[in-house]
PDB file of N, CA and C in Angstrom:
ATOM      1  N   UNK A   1     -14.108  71.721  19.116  1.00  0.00           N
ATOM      2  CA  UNK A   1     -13.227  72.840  19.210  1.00  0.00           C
ATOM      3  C   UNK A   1     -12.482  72.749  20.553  1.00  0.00           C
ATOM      4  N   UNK A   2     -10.894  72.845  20.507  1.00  0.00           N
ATOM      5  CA  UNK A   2     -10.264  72.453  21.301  1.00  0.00           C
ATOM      6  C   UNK A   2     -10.245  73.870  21.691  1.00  0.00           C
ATOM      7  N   UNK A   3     -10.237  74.390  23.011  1.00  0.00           N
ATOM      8  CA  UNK A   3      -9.414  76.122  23.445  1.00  0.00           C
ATOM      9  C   UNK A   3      -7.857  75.683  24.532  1.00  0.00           C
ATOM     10  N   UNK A   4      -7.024  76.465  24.088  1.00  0.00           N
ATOM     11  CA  UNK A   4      -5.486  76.567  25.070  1.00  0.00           C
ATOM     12  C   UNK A   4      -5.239  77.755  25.832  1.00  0.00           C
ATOM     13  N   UNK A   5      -6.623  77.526  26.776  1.00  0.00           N
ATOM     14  CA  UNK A   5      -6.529  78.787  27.309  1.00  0.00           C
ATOM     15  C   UNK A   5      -5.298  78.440  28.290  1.00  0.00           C
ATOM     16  N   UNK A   6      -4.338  79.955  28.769  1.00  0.00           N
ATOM     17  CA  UNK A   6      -2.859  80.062  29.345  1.00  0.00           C
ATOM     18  C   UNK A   6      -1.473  79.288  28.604  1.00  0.00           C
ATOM     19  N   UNK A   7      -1.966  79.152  27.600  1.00  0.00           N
ATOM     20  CA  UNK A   7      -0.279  78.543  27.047  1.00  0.00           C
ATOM     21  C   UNK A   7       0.296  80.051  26.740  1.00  0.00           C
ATOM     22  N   UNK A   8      -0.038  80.903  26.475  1.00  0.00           N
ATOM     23  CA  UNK A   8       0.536  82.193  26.110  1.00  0.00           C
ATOM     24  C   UNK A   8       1.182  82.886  27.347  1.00  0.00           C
ATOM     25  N   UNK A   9       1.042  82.347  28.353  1.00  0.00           N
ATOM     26  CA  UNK A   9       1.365  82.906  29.907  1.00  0.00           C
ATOM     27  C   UNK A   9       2.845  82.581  29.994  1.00  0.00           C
ATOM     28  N   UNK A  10       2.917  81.176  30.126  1.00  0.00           N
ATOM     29  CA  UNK A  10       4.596  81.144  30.058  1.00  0.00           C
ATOM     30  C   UNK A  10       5.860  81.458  29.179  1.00  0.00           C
ATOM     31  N   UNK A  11       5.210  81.865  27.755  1.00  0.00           N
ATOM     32  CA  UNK A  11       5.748  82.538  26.571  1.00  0.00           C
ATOM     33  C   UNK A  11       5.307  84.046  27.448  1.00  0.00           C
ATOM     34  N   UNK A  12       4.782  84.614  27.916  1.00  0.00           N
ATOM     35  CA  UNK A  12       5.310  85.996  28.033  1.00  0.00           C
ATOM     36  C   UNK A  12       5.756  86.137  29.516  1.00  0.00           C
ATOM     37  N   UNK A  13       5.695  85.044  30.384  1.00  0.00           N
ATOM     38  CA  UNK A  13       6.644  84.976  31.628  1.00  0.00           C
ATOM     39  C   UNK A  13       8.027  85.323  31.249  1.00  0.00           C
ATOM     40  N   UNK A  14       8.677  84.458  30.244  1.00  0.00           N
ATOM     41  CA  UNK A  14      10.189  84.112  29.469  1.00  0.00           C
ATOM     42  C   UNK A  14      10.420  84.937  28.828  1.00  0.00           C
ATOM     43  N   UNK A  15       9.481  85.908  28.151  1.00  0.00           N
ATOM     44  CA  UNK A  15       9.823  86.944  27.491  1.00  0.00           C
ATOM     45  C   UNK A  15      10.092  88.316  28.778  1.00  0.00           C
ATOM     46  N   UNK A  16       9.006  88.304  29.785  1.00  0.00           N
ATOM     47  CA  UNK A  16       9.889  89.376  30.486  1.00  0.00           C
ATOM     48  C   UNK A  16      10.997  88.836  31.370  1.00  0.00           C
ATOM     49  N   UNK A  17      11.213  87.844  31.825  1.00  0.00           N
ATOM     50  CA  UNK A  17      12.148  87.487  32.261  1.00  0.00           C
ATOM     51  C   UNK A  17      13.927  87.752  31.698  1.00  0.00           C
ATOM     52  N   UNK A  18      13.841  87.537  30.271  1.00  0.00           N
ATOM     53  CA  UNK A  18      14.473  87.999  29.223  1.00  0.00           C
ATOM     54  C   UNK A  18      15.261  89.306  28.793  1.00  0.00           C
ATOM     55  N   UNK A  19      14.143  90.046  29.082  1.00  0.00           N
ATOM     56  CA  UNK A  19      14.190  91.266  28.890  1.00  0.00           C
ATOM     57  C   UNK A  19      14.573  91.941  30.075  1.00  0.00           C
ATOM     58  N   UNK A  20      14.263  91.484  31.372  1.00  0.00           N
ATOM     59  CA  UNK A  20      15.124  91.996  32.492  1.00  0.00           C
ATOM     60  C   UNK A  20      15.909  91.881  32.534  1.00  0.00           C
ATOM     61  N   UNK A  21      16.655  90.716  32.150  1.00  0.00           N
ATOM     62  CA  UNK A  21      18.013  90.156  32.284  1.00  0.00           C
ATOM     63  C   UNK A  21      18.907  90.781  31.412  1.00  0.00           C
ATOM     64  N   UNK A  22      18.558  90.789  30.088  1.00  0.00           N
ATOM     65  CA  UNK A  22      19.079  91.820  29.037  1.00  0.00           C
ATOM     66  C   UNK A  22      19.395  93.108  29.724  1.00  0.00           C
ATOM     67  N   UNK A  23      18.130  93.808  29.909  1.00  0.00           N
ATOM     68  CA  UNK A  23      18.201  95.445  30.799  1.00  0.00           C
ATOM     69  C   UNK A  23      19.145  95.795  31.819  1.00  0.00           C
ATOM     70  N   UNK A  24      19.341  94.288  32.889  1.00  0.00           N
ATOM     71  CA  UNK A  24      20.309  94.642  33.713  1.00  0.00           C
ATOM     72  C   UNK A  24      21.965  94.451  33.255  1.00  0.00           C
ATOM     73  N   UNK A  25      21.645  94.195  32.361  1.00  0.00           N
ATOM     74  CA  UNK A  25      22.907  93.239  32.169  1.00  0.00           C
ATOM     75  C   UNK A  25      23.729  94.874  31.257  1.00  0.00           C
ATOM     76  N   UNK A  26      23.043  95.067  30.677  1.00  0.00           N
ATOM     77  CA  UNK A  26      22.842  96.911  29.993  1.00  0.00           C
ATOM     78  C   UNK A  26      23.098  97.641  30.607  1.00  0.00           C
ATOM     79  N   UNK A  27      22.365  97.809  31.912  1.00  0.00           N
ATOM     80  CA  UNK A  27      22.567  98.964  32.649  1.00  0.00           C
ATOM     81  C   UNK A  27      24.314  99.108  33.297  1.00  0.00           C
ATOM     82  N   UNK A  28      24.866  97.474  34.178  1.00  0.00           N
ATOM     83  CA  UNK A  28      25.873  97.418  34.654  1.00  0.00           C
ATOM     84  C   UNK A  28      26.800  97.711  33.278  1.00  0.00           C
ATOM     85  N   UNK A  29      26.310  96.912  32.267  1.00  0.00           N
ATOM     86  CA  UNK A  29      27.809  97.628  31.272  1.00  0.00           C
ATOM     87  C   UNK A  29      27.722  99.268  31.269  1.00  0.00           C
ATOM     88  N   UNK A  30      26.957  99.854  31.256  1.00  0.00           N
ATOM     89  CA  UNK A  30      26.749 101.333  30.895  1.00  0.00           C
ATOM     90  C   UNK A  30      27.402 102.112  32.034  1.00  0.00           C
ATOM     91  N   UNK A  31      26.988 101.673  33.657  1.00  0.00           N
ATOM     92  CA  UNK A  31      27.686 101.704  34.072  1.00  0.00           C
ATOM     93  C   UNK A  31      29.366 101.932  34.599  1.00  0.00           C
ATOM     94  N   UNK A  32      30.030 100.648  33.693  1.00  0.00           N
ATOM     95  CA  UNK A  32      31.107 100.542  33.869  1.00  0.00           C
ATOM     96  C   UNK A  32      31.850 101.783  32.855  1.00  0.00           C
ATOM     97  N   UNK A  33      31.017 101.809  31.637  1.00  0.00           N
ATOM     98  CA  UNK A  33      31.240 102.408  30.636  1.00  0.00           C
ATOM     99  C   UNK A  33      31.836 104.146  31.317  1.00  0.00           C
ATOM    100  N   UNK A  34      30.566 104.258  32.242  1.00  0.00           N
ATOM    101  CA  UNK A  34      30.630 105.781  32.779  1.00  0.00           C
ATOM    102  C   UNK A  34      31.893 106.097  33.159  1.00  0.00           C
ATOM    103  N   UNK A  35      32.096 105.164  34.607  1.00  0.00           N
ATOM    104  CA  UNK A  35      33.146 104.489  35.949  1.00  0.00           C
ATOM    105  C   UNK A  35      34.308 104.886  34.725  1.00  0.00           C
ATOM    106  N   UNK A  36      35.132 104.592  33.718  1.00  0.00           N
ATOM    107  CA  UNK A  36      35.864 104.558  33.437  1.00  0.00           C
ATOM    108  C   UNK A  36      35.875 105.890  32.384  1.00  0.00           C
ATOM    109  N   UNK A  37      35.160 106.676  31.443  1.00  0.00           N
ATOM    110  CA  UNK A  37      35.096 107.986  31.652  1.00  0.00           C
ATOM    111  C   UNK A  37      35.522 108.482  32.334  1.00  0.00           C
ATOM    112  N   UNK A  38      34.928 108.746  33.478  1.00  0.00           N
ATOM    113  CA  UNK A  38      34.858 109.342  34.841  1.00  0.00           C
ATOM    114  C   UNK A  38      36.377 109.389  35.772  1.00  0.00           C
ATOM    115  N   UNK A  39      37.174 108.326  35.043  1.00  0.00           N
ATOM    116  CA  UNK A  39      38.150 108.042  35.722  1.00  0.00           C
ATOM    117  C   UNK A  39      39.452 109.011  34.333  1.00  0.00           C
ATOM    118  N   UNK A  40      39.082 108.387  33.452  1.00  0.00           N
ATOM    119  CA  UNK A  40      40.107 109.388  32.255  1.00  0.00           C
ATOM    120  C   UNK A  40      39.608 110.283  32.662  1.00  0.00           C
ATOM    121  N   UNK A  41      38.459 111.712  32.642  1.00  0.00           N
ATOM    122  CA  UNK A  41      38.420 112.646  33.024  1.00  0.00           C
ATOM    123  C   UNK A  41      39.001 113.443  33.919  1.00  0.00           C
ATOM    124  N   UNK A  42      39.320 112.692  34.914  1.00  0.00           N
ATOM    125  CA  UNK A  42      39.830 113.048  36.258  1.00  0.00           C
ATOM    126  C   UNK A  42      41.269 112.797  35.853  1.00  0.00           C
ATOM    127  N   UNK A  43      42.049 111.726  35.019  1.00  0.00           N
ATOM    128  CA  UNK A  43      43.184 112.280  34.610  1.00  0.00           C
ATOM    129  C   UNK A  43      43.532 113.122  33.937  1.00  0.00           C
ATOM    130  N   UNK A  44      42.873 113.664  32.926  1.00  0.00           N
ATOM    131  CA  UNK A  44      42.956 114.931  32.101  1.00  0.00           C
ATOM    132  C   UNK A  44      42.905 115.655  33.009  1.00  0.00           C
ATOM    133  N   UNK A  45      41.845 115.854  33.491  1.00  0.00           N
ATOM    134  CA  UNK A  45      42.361 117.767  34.365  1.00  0.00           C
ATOM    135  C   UNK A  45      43.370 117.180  35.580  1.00  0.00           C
ATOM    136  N   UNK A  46      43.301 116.435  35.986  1.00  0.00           N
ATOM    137  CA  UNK A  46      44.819 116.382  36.916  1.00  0.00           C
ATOM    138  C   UNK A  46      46.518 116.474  36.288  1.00  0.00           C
ATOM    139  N   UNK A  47      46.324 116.281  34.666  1.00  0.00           N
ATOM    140  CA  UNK A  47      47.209 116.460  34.159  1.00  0.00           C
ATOM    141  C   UNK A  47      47.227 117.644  33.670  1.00  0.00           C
ATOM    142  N   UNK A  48      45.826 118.394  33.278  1.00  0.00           N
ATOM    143  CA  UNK A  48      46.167 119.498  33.197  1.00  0.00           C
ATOM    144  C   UNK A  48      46.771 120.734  33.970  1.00  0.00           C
ATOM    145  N   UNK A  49      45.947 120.486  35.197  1.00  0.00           N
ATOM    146  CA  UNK A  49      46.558 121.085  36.778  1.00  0.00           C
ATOM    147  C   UNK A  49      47.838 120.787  36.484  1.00  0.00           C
ATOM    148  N   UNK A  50      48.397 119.669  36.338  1.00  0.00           N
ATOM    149  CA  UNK A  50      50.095 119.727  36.618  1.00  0.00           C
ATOM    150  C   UNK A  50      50.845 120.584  35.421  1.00  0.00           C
ATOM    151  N   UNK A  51      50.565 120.627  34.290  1.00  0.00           N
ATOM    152  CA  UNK A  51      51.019 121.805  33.862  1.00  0.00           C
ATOM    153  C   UNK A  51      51.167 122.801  33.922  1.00  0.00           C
ATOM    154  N   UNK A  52      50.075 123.900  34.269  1.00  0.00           N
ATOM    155  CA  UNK A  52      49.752 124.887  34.774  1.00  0.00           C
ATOM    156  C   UNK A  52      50.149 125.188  36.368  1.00  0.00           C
ATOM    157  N   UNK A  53      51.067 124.269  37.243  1.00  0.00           N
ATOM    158  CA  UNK A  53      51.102 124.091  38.498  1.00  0.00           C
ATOM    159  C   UNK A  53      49.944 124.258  39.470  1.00  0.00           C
ATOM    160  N   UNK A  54      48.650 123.999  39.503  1.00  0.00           N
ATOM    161  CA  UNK A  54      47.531 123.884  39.955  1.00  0.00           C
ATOM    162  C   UNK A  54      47.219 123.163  40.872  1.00  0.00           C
ATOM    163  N   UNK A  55      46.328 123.214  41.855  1.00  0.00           N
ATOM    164  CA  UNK A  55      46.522 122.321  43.062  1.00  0.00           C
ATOM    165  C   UNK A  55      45.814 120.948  42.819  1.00  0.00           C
ATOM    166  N   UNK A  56      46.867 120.169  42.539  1.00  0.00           N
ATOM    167  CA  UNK A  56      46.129 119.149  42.288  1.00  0.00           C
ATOM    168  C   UNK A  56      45.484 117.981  43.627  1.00  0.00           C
ATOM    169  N   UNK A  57      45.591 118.450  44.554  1.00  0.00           N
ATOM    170  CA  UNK A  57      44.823 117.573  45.771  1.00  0.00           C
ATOM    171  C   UNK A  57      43.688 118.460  45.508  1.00  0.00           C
ATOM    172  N   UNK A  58      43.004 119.363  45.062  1.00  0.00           N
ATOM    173  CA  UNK A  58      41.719 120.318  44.981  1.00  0.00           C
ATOM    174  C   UNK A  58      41.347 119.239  43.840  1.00  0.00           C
ATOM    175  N   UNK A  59      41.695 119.233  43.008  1.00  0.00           N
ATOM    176  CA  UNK A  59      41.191 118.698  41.516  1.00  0.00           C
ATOM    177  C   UNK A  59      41.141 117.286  41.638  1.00  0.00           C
ATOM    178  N   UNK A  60      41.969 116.333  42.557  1.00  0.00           N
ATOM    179  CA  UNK A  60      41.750 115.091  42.835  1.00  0.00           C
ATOM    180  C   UNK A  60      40.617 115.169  43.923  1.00  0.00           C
ATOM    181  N   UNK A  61      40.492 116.103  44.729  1.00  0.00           N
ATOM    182  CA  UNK A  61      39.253 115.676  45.465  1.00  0.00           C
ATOM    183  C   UNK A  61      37.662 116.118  45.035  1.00  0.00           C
ATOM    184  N   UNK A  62      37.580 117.106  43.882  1.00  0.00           N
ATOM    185  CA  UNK A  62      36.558 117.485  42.791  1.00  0.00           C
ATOM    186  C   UNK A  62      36.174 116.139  41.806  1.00  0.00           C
ATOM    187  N   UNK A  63      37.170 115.650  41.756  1.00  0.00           N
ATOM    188  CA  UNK A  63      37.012 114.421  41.274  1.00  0.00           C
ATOM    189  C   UNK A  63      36.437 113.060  41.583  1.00  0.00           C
ATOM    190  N   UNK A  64      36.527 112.926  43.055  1.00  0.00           N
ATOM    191  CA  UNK A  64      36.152 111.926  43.899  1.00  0.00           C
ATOM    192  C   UNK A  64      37.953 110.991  43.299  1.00  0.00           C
ATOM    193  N   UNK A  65      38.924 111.189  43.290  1.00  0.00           N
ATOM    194  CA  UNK A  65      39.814 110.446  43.134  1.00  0.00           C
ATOM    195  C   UNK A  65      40.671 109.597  44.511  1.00  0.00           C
ATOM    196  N   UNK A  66      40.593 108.452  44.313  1.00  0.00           N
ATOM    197  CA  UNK A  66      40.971 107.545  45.633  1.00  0.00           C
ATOM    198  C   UNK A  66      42.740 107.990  45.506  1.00  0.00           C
ATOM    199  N   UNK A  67      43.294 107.481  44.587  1.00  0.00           N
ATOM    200  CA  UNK A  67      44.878 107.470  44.571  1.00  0.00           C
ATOM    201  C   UNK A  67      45.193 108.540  42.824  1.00  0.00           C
ATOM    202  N   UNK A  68      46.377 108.800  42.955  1.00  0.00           N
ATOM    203  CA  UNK A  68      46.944 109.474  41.613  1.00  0.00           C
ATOM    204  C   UNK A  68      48.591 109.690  41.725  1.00  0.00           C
ATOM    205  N   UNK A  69      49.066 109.338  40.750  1.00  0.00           N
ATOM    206  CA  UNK A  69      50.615 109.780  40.887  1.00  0.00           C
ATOM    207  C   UNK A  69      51.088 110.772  39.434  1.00  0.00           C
ATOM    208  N   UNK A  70      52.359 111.748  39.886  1.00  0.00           N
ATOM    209  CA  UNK A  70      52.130 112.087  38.395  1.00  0.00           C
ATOM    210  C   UNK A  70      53.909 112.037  38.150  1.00  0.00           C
ATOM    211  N   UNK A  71      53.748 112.001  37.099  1.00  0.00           N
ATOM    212  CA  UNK A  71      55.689 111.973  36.679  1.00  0.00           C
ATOM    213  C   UNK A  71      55.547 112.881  35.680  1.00  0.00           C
ATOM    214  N   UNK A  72      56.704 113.514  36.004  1.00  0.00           N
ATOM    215  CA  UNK A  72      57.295 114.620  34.816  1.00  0.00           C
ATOM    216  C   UNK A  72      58.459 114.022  34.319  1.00  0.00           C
ATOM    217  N   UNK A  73      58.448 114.514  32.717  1.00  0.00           N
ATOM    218  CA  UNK A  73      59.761 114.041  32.119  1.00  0.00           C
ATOM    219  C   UNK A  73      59.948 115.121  31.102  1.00  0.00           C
ATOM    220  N   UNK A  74      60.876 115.854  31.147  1.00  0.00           N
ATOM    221  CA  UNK A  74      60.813 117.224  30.370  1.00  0.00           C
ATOM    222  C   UNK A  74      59.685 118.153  30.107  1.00  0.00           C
ATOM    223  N   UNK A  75      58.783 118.176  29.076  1.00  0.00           N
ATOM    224  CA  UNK A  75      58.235 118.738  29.275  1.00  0.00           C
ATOM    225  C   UNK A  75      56.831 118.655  29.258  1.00  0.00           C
ATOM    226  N   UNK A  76      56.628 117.012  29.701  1.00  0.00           N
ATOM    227  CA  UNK A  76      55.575 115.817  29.436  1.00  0.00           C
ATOM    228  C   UNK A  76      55.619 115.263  30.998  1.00  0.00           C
ATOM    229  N   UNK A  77      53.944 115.995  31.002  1.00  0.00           N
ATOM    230  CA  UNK A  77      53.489 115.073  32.535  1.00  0.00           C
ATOM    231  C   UNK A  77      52.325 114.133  31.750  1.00  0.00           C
ATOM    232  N   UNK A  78      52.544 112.732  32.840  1.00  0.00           N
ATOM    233  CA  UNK A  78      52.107 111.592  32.874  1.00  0.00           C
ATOM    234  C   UNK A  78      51.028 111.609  33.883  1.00  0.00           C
ATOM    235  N   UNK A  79      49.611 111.375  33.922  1.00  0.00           N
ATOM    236  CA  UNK A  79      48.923 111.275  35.477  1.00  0.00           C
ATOM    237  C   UNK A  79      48.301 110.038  35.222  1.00  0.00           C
ATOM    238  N   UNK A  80      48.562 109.338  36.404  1.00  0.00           N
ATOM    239  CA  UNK A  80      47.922 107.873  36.712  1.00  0.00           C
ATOM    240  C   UNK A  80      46.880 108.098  37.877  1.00  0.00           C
ATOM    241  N   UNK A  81      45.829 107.490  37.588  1.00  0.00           N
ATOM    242  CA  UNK A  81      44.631 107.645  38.730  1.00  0.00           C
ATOM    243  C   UNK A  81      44.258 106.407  38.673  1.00  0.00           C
ATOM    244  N   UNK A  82      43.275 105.994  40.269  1.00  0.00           N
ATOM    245  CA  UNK A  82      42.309 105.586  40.361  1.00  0.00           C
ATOM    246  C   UNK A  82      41.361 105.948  41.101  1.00  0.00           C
ATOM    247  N   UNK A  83      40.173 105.613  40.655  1.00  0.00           N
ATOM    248  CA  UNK A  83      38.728 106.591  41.287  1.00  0.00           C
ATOM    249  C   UNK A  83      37.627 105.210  41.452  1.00  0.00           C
ATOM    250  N   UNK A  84      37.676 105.432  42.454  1.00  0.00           N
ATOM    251  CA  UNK A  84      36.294 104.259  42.349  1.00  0.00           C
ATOM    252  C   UNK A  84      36.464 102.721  42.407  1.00  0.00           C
ATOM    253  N   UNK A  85      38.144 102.164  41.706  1.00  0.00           N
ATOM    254  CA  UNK A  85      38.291 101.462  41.710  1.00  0.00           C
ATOM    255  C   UNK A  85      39.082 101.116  40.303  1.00  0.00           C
ATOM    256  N   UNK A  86      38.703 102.392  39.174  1.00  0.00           N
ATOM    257  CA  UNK A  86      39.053 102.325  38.157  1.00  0.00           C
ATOM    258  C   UNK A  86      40.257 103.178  37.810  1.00  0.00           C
ATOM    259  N   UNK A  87      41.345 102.487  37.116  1.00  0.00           N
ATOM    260  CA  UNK A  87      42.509 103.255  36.787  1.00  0.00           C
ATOM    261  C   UNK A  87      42.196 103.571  35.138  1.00  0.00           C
ATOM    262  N   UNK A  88      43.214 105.082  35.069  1.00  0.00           N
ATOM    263  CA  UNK A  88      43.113 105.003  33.827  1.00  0.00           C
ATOM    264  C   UNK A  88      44.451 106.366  34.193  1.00  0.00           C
ATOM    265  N   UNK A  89      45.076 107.039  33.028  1.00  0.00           N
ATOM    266  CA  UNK A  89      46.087 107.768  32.528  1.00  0.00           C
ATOM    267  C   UNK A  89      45.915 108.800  31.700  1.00  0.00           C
ATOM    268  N   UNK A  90      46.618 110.022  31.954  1.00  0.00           N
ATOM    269  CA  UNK A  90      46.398 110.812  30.903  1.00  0.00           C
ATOM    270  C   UNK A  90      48.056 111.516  30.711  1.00  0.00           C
ATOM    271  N   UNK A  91      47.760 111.922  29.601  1.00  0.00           N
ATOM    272  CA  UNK A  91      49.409 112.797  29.595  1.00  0.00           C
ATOM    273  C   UNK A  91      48.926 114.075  28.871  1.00  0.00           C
ATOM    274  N   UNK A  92      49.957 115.030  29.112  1.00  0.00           N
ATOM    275  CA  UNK A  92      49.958 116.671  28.388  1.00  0.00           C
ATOM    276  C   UNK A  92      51.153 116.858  28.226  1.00  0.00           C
ATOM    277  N   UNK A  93      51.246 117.963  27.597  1.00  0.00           N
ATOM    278  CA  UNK A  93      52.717 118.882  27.235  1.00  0.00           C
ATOM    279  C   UNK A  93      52.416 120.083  27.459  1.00  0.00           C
ATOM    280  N   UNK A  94      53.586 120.466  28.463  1.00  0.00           N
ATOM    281  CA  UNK A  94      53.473 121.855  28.661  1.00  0.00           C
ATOM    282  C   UNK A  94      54.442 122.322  27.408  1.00  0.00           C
ATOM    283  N   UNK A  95      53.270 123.166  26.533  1.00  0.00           N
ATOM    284  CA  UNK A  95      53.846 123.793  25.340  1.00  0.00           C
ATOM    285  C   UNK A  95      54.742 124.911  26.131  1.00  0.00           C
ATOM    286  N   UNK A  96      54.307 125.733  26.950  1.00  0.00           N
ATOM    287  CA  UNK A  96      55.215 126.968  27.097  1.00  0.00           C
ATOM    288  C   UNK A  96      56.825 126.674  27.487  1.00  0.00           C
ATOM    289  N   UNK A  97      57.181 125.383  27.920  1.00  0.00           N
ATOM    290  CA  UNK A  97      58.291 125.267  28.303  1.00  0.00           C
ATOM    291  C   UNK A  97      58.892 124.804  26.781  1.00  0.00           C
ATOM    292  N   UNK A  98      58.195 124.335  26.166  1.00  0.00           N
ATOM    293  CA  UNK A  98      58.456 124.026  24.610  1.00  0.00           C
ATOM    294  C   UNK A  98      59.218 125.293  23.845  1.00  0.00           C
ATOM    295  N   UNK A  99      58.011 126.421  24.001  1.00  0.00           N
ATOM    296  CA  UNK A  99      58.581 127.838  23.205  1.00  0.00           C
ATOM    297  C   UNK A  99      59.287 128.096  24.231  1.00  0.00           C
ATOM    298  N   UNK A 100      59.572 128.303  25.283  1.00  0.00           N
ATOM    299  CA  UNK A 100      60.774 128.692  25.914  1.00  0.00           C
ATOM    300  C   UNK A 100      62.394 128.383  25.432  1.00  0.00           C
ATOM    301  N   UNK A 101      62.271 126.705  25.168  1.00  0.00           N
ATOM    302  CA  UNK A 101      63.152 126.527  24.904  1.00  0.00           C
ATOM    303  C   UNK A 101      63.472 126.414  23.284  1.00  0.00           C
ATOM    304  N   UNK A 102      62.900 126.879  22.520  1.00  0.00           N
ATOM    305  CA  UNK A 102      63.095 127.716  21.212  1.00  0.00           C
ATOM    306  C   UNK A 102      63.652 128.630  21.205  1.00  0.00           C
ATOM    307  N   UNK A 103      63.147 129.622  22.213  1.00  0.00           N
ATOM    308  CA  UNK A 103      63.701 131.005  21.218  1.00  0.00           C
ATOM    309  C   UNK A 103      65.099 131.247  21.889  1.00  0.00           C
TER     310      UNK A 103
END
């Protein structure tokens, strides 16, 4: 009777090794996943602020926002951010200038 005692050691060395690598590799995407949320979010309410004329250096700094620009074009604001490192955009319509210029 032959015994192999420790061959099972380096099969579950490679298996957690594996599995860390997987995990981290998970966590940084999830991560990034957030980071860029985090960054549309902060254009939505900065675009919303600009409709409503709202202070938007309050709402960019609630945000943790590094840079932001916003353009108006009738009755459509555009907000460009970056936070963290991550850009992203949002746009709105100010409806009330909409029914204004209806009736």
């Amino acid at each position: 009777m032959r015994l192999d005692r420790g061959s099972a050691t380096p099969l579950l060395v490679a298996i957690i090794a594996v599995t860390s690598l997987v995990t981290l590799a998970m966590s940084q995407f999830a991560e990034s996943v957030i980071d860029e949320h985090r960054a549309l979010t902060a254009a939505e309410a900065l675009a919303l602020a600009a409709v409503i004329d709202g202070d938007l250096d309050e709402i960019a700094r609630q945000h943790e926002v590094d840079e932001f620009t916003v353009d108006y074009d009738d009755e459509t604001v555009t907000v460009h951010v970056v936070r963290h490192g991550v850009s992203s955009q949002s746009t709105a319509v100010d409806h009330r200038r909409t029914l204004d210029d209806s009736e």
